[in-house]
PDB file of N, CA and C in Angstrom:
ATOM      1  N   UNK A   1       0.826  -1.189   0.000  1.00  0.00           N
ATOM      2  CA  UNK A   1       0.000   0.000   0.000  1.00  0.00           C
ATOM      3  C   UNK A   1       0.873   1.257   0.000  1.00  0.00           C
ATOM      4  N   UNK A   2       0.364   2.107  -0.844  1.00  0.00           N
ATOM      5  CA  UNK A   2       1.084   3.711  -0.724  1.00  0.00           C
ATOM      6  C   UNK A   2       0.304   4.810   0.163  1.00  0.00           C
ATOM      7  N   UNK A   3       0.965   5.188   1.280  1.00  0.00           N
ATOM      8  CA  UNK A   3       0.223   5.934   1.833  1.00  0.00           C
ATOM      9  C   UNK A   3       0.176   7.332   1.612  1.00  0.00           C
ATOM     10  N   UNK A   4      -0.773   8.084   1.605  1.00  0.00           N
ATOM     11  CA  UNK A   4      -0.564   9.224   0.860  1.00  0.00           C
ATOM     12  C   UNK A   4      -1.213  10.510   2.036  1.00  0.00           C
ATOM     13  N   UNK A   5      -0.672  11.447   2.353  1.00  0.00           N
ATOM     14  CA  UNK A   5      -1.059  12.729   2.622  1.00  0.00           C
ATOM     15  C   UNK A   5      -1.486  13.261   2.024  1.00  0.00           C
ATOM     16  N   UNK A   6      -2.557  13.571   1.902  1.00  0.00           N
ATOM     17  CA  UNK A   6      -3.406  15.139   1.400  1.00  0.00           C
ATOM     18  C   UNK A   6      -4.147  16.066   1.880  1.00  0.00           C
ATOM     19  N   UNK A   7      -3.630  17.248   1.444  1.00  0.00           N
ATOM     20  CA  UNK A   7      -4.589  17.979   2.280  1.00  0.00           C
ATOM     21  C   UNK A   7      -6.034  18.489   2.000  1.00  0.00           C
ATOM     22  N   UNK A   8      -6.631  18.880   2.662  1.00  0.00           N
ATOM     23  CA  UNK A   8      -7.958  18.844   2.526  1.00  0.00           C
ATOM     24  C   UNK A   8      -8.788  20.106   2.149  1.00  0.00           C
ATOM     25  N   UNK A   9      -8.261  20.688   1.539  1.00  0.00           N
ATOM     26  CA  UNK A   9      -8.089  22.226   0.855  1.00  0.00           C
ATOM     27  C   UNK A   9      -8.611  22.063  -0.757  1.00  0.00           C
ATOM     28  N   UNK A  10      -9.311  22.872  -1.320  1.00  0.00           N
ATOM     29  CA  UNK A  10     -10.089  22.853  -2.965  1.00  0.00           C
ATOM     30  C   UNK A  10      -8.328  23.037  -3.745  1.00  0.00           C
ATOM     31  N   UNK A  11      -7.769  23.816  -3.312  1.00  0.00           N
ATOM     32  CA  UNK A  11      -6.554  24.017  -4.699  1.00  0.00           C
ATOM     33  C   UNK A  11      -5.388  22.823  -4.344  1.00  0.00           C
ATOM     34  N   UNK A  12      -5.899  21.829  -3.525  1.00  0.00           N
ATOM     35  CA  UNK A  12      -5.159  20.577  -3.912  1.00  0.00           C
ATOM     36  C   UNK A  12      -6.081  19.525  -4.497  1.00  0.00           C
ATOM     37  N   UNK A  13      -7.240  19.646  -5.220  1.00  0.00           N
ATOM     38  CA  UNK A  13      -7.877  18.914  -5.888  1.00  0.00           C
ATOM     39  C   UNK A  13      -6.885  17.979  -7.360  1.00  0.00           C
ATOM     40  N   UNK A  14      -6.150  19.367  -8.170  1.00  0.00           N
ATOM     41  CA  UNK A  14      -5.206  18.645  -8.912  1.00  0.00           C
ATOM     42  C   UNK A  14      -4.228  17.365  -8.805  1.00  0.00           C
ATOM     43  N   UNK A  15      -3.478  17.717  -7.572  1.00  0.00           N
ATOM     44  CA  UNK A  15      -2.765  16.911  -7.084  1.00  0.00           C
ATOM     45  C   UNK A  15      -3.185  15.580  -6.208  1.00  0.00           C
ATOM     46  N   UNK A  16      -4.633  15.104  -5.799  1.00  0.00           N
ATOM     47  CA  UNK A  16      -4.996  14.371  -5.626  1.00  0.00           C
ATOM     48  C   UNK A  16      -6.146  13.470  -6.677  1.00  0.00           C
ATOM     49  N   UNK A  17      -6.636  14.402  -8.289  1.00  0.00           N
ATOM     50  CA  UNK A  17      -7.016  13.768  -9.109  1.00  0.00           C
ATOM     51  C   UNK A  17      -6.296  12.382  -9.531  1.00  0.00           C
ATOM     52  N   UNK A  18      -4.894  12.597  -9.693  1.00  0.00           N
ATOM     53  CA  UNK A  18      -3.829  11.506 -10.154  1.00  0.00           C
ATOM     54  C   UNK A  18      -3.833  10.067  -9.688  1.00  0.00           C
ATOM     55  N   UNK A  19      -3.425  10.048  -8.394  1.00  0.00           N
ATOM     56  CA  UNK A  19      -3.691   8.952  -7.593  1.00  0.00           C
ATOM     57  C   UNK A  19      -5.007   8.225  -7.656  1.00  0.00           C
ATOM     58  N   UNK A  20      -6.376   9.479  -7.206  1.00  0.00           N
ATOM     59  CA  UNK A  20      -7.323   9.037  -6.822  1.00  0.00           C
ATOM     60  C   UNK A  20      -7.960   8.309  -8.397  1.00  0.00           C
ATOM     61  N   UNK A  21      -7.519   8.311  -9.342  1.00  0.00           N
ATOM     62  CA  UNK A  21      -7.667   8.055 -11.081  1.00  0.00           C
ATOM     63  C   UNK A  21      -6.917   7.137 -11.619  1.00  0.00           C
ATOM     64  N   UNK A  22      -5.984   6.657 -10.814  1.00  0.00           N
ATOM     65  CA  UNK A  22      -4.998   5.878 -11.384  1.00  0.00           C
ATOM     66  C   UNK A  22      -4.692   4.159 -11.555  1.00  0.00           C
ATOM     67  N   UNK A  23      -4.011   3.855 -11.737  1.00  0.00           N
ATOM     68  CA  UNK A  23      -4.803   1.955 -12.661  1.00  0.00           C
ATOM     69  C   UNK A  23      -4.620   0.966 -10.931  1.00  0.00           C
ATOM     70  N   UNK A  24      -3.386   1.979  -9.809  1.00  0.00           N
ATOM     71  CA  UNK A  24      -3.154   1.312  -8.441  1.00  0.00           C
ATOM     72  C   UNK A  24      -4.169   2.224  -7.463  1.00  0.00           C
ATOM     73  N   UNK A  25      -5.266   2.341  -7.622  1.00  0.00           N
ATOM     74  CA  UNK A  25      -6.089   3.276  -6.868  1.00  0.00           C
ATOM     75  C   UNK A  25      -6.648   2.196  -5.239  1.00  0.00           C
ATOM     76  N   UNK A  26      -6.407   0.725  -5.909  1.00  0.00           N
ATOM     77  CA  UNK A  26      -6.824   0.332  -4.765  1.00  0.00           C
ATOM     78  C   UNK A  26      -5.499  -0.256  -4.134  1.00  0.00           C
ATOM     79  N   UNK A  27      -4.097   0.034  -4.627  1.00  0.00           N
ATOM     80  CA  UNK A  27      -3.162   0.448  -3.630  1.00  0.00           C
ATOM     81  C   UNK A  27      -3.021   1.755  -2.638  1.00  0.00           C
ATOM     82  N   UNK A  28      -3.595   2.327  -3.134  1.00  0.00           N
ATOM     83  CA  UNK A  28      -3.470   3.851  -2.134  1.00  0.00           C
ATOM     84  C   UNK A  28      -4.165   3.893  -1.375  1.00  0.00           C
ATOM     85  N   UNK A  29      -3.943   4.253   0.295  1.00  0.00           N
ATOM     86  CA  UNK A  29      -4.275   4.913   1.365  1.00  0.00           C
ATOM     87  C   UNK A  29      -4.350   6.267   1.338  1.00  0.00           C
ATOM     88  N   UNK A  30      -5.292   6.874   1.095  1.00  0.00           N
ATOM     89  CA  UNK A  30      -5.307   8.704   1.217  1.00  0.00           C
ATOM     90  C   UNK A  30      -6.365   9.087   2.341  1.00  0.00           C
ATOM     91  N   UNK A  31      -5.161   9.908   3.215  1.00  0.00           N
ATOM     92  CA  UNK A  31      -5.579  10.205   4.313  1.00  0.00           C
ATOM     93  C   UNK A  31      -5.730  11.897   3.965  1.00  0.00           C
ATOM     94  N   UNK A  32      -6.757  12.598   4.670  1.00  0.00           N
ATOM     95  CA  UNK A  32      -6.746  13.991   4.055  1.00  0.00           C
ATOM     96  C   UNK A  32      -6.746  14.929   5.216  1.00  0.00           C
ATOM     97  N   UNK A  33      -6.056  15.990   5.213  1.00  0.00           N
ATOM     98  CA  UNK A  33      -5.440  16.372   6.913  1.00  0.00           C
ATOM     99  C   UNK A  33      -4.884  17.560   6.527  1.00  0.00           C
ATOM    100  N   UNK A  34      -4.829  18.517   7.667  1.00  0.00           N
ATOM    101  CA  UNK A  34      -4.270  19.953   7.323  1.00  0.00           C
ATOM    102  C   UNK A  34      -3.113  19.849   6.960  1.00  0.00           C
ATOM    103  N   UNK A  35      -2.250  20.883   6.748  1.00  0.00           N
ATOM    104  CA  UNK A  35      -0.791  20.876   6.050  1.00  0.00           C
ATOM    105  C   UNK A  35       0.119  20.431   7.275  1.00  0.00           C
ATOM    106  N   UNK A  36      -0.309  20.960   8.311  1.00  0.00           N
ATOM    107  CA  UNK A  36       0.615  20.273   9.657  1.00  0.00           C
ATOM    108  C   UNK A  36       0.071  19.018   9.490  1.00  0.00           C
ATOM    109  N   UNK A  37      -0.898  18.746   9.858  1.00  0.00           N
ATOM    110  CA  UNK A  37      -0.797  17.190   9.791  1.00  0.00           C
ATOM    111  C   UNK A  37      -0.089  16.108   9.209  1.00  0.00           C
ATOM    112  N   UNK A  38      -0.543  16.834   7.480  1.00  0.00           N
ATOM    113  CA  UNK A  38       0.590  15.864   6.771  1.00  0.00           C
ATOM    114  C   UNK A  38       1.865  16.002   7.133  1.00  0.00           C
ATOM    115  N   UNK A  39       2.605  17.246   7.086  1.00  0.00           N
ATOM    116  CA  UNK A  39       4.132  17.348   7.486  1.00  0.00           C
ATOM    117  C   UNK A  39       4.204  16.095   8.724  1.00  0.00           C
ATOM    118  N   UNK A  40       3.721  16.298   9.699  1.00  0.00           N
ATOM    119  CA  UNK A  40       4.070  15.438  10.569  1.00  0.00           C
ATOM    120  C   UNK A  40       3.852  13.882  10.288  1.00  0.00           C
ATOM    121  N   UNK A  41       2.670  13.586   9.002  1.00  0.00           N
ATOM    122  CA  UNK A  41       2.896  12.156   8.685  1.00  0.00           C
ATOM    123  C   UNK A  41       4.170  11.625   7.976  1.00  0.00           C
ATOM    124  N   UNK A  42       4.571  12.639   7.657  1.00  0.00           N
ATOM    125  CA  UNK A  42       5.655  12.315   6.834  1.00  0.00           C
ATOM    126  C   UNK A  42       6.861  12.372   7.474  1.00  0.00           C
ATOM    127  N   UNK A  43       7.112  13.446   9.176  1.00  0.00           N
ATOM    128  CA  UNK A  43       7.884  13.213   9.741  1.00  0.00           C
ATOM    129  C   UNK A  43       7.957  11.897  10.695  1.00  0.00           C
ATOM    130  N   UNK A  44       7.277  11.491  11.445  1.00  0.00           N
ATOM    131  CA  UNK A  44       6.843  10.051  11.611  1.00  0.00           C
ATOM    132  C   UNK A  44       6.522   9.098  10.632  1.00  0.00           C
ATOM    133  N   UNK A  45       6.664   9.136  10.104  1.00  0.00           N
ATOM    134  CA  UNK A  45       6.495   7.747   9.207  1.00  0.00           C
ATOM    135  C   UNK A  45       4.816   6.920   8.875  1.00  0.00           C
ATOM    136  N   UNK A  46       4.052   8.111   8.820  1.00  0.00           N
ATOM    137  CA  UNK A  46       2.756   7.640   8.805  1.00  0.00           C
ATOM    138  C   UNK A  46       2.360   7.603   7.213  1.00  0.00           C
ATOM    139  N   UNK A  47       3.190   8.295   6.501  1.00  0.00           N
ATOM    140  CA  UNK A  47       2.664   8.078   5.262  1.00  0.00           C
ATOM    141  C   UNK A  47       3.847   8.496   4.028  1.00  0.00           C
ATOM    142  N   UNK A  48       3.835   7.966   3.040  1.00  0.00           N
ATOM    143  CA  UNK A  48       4.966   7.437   2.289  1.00  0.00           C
ATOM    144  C   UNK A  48       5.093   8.879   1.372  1.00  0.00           C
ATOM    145  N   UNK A  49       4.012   9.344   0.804  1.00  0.00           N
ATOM    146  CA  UNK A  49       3.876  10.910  -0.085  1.00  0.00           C
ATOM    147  C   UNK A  49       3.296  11.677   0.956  1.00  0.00           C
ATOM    148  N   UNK A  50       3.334  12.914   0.598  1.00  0.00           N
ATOM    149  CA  UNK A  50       2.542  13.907   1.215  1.00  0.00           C
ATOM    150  C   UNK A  50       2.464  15.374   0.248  1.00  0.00           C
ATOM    151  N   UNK A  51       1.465  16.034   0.385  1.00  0.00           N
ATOM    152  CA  UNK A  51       1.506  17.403   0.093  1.00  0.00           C
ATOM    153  C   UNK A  51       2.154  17.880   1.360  1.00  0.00           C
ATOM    154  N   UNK A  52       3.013  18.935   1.524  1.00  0.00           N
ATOM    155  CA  UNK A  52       3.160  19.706   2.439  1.00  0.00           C
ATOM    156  C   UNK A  52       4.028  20.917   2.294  1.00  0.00           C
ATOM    157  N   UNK A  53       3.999  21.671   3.220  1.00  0.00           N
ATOM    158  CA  UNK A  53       4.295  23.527   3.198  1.00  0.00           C
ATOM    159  C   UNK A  53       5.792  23.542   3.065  1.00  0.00           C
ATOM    160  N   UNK A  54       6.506  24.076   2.249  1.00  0.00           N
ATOM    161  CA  UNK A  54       7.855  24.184   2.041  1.00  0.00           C
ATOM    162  C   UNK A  54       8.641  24.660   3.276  1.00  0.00           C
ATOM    163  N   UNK A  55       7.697  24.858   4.143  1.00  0.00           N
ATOM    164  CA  UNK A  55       8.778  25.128   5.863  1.00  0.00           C
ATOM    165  C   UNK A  55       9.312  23.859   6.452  1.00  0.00           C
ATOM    166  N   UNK A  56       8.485  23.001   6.189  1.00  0.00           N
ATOM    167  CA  UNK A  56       9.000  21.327   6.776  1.00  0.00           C
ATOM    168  C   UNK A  56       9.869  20.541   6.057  1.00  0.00           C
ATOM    169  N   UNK A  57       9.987  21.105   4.661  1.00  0.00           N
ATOM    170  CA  UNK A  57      11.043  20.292   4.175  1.00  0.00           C
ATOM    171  C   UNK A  57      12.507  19.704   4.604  1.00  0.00           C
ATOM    172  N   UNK A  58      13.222  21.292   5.347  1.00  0.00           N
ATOM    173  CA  UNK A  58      14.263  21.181   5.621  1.00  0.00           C
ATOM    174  C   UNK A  58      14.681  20.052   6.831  1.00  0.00           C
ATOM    175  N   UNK A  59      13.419  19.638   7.474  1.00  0.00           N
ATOM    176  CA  UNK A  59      13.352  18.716   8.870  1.00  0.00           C
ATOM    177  C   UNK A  59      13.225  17.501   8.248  1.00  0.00           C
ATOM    178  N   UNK A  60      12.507  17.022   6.718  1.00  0.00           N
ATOM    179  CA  UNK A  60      12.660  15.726   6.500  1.00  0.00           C
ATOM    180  C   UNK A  60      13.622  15.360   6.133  1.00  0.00           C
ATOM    181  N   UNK A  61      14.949  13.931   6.621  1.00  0.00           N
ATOM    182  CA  UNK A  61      15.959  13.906   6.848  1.00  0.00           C
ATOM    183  C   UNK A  61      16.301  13.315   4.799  1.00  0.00           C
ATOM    184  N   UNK A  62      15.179  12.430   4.445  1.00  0.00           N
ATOM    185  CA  UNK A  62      15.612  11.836   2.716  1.00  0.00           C
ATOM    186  C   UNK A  62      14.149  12.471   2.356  1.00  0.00           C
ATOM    187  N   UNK A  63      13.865  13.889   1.874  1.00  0.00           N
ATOM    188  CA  UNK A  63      12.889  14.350   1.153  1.00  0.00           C
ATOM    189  C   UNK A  63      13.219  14.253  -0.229  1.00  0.00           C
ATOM    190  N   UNK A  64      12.397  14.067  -0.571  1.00  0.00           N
ATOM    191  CA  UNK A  64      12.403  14.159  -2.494  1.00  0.00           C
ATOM    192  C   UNK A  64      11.011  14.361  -2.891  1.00  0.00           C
ATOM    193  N   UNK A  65      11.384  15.741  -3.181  1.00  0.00           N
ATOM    194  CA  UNK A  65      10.596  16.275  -4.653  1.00  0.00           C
ATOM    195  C   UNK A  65      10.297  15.958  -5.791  1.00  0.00           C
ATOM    196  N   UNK A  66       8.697  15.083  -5.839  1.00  0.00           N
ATOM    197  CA  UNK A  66       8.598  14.036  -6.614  1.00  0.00           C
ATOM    198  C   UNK A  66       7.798  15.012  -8.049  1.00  0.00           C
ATOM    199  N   UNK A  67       7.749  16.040  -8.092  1.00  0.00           N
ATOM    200  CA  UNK A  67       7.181  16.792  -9.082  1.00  0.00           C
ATOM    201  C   UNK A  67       7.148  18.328  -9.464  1.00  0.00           C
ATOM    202  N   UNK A  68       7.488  18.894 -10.390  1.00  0.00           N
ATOM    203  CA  UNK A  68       7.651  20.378 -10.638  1.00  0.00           C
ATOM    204  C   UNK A  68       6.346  21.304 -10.408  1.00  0.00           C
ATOM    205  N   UNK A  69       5.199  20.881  -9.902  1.00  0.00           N
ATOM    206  CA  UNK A  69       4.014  21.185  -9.882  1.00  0.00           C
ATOM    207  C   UNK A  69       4.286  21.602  -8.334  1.00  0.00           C
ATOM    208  N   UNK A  70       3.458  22.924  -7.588  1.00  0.00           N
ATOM    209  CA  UNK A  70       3.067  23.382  -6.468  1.00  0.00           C
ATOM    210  C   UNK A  70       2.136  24.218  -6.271  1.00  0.00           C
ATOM    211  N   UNK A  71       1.609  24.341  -4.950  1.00  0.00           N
ATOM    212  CA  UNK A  71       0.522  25.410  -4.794  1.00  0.00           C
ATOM    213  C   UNK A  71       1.127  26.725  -4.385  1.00  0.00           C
ATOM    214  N   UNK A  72       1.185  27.305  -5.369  1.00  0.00           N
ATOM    215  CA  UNK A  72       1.833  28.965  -5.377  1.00  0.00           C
ATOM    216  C   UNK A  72       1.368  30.330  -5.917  1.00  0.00           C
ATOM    217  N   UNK A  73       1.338  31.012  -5.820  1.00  0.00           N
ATOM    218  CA  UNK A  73       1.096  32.459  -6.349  1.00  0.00           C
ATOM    219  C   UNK A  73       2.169  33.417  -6.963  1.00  0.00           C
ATOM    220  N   UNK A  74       1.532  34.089  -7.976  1.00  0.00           N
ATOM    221  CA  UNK A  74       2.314  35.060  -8.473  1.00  0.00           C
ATOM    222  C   UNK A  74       1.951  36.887  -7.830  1.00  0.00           C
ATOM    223  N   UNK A  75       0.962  36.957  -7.164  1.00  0.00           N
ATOM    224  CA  UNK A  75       0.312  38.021  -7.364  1.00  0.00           C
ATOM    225  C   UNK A  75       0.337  38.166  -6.070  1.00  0.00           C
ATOM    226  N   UNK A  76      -0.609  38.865  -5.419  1.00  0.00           N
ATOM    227  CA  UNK A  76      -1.032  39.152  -3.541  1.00  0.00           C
ATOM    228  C   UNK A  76      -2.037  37.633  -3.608  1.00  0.00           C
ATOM    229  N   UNK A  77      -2.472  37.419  -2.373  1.00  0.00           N
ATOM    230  CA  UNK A  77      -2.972  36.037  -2.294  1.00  0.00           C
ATOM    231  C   UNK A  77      -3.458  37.047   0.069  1.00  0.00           C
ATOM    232  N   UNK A  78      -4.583  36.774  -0.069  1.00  0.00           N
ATOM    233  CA  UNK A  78      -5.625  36.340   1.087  1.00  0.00           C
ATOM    234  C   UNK A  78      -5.802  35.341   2.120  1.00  0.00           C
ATOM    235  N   UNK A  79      -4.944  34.266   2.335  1.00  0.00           N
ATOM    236  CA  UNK A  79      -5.177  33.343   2.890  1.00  0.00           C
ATOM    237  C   UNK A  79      -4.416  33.280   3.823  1.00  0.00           C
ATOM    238  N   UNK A  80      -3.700  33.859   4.064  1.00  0.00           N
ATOM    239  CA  UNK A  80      -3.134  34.294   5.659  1.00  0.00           C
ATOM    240  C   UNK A  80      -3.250  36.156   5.922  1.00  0.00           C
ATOM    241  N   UNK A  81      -4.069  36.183   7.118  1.00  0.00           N
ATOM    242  CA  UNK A  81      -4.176  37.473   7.517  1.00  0.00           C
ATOM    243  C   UNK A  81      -3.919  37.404   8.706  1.00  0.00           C
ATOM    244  N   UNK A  82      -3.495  38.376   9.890  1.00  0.00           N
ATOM    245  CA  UNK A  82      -3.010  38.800  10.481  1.00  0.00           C
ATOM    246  C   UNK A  82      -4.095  39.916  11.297  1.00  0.00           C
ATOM    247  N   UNK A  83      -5.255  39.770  11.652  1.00  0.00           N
ATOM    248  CA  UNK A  83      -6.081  40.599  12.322  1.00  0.00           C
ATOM    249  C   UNK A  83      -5.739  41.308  13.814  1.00  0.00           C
ATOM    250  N   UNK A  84      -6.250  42.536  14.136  1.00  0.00           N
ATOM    251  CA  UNK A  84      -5.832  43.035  15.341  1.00  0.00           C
ATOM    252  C   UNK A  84      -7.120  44.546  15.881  1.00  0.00           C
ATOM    253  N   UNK A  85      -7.031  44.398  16.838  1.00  0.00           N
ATOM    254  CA  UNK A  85      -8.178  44.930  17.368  1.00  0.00           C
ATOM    255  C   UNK A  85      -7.304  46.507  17.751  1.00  0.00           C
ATOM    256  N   UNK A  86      -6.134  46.831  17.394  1.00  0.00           N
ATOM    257  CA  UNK A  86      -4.851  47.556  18.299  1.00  0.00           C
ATOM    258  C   UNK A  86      -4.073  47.791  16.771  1.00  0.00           C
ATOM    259  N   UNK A  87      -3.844  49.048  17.125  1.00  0.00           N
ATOM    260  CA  UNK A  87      -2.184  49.073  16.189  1.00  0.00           C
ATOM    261  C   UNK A  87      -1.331  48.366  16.286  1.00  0.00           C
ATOM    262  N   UNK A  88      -0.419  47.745  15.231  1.00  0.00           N
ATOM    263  CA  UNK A  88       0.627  47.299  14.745  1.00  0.00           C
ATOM    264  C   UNK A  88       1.284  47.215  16.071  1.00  0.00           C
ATOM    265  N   UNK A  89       2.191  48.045  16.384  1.00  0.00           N
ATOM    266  CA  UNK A  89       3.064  48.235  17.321  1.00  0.00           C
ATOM    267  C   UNK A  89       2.422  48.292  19.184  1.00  0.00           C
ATOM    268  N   UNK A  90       0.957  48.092  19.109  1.00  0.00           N
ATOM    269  CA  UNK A  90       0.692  47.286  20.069  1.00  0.00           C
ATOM    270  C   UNK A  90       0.231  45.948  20.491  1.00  0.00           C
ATOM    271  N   UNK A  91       0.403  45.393  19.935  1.00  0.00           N
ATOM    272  CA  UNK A  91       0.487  44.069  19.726  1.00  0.00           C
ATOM    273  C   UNK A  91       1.071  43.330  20.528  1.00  0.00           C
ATOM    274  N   UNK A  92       0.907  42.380  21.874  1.00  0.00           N
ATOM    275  CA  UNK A  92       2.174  41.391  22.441  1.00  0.00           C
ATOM    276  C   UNK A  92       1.725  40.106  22.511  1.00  0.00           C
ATOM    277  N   UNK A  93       0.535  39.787  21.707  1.00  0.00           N
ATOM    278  CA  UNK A  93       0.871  38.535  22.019  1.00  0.00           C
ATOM    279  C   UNK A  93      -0.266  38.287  20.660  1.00  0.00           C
ATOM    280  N   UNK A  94       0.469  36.954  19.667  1.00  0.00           N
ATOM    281  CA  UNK A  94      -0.603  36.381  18.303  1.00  0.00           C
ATOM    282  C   UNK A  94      -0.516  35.011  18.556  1.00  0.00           C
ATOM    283  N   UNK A  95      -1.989  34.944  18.442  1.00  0.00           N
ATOM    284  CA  UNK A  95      -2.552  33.227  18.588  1.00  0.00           C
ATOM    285  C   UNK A  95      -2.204  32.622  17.152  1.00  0.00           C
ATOM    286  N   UNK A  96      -2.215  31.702  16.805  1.00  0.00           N
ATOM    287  CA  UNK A  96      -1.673  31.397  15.778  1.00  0.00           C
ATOM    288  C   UNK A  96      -2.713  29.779  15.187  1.00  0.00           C
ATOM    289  N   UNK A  97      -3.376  29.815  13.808  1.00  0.00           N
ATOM    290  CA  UNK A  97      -3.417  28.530  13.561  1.00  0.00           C
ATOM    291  C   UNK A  97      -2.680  27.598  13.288  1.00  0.00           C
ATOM    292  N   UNK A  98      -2.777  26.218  14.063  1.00  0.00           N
ATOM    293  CA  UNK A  98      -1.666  25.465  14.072  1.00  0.00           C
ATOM    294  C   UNK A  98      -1.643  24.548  12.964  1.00  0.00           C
ATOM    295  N   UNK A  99      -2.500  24.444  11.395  1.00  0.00           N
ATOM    296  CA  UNK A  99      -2.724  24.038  10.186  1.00  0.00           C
ATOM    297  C   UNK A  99      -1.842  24.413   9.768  1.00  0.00           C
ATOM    298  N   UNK A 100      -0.809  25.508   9.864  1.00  0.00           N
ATOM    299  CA  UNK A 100      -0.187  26.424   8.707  1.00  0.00           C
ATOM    300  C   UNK A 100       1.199  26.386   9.182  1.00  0.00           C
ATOM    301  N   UNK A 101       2.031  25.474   9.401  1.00  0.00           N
ATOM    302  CA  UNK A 101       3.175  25.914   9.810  1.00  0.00           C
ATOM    303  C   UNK A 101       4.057  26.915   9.242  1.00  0.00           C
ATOM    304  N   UNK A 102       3.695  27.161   7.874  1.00  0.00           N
ATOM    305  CA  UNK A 102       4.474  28.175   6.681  1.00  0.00           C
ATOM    306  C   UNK A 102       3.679  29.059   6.964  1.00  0.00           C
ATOM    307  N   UNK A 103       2.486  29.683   7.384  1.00  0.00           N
ATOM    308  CA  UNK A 103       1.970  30.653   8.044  1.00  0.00           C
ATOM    309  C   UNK A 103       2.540  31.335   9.283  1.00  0.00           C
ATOM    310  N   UNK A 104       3.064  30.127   9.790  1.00  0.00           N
ATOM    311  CA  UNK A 104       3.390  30.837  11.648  1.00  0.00           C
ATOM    312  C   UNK A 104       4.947  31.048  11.104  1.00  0.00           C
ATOM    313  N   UNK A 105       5.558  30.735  10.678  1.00  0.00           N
ATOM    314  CA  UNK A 105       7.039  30.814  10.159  1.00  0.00           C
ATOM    315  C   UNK A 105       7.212  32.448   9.173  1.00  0.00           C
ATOM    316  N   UNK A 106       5.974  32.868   8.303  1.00  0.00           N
ATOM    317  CA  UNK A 106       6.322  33.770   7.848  1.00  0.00           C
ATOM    318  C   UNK A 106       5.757  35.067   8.405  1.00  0.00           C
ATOM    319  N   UNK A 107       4.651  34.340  10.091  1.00  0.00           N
ATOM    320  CA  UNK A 107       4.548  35.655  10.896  1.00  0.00           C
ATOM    321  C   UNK A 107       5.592  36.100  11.429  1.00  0.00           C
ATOM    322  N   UNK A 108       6.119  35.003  12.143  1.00  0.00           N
ATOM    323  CA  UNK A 108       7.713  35.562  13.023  1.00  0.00           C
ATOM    324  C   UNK A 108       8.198  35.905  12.137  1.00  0.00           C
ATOM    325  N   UNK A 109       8.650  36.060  10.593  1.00  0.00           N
ATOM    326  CA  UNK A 109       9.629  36.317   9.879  1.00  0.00           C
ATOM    327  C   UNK A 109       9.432  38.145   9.948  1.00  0.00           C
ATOM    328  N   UNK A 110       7.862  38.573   9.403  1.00  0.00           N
ATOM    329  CA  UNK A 110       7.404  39.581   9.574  1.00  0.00           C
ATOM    330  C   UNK A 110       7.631  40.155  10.877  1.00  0.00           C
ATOM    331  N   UNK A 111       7.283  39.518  11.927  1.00  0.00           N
ATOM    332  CA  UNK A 111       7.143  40.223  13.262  1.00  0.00           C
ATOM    333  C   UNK A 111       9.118  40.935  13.388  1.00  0.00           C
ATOM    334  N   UNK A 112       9.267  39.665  13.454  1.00  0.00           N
ATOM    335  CA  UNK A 112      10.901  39.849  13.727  1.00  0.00           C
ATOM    336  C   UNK A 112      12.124  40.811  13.082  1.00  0.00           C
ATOM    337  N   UNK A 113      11.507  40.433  11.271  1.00  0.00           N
ATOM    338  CA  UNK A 113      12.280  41.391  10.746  1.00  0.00           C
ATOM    339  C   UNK A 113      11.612  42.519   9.805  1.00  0.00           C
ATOM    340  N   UNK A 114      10.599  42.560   9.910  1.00  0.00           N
ATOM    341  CA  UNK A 114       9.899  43.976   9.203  1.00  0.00           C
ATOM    342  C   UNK A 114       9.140  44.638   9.987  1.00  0.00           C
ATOM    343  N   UNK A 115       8.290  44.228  10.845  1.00  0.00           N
ATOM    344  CA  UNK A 115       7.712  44.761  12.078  1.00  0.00           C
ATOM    345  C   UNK A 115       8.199  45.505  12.928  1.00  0.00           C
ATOM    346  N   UNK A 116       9.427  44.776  13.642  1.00  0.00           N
ATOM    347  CA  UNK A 116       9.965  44.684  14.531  1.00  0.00           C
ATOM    348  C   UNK A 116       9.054  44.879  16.019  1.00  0.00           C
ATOM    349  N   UNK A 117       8.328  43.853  16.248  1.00  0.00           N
ATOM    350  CA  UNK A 117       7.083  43.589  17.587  1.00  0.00           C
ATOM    351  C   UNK A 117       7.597  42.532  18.161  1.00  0.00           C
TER     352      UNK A 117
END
């Protein structure tokens, strides 16, 4: 069996047509799980592929990039915001969803080095 991560998001529909279409469909296990989730199936050993957020790569010890295809943008993109009831610079403390590890990685990046909060 191939176990597969996916996440459970509409703009990974592409990337799970393949498998879910394919002539070993009743070899595959597809489990469907936020982007942390999968990262972590794949850091434990729960599942053999995965979709996941280019922040976890560097932690999987034999990753391979099995395709030139990703979920990316060229333009501004909506799907991580940053809400606040307070100015910018009052700010001390952000809750964070824990789905997005490439979300919480490019708040501290902001907080830390363009913010400075």
């Amino acid at each position: 069996m191939v176990r597969i991560s996916a996440i459970k998001y509409l703009n990974t529909i592409p990337f799970i047509y393949g498998p879910e279409n394919s002539p070993i469909v009743d070899e595959i296990v597809m489990d469907f799980c936020s982007p942390a989730e999968s990262a972590e199936n794949l850091l434990f050993d729960r599942s053999d592929v995965g979709i996941v957020p280019v922040a976890i790569i560097p932690s999987l010890p034999d990753a391979h990039i099995i395709s030139d295809y990703c979920i990316g943008a060229t333009d501004n993109v909506a799907s991580v915001l940053l809400c606040s009831g307070v100015p910018l610079k009052e700010i001390r403390l952000i809750k964070m969803d824990g789905d997005s590890r490439t979300s919480q990685l490019l708040t501290r990046v902001l907080c830390c080095d363009y913010w400075h909060i």
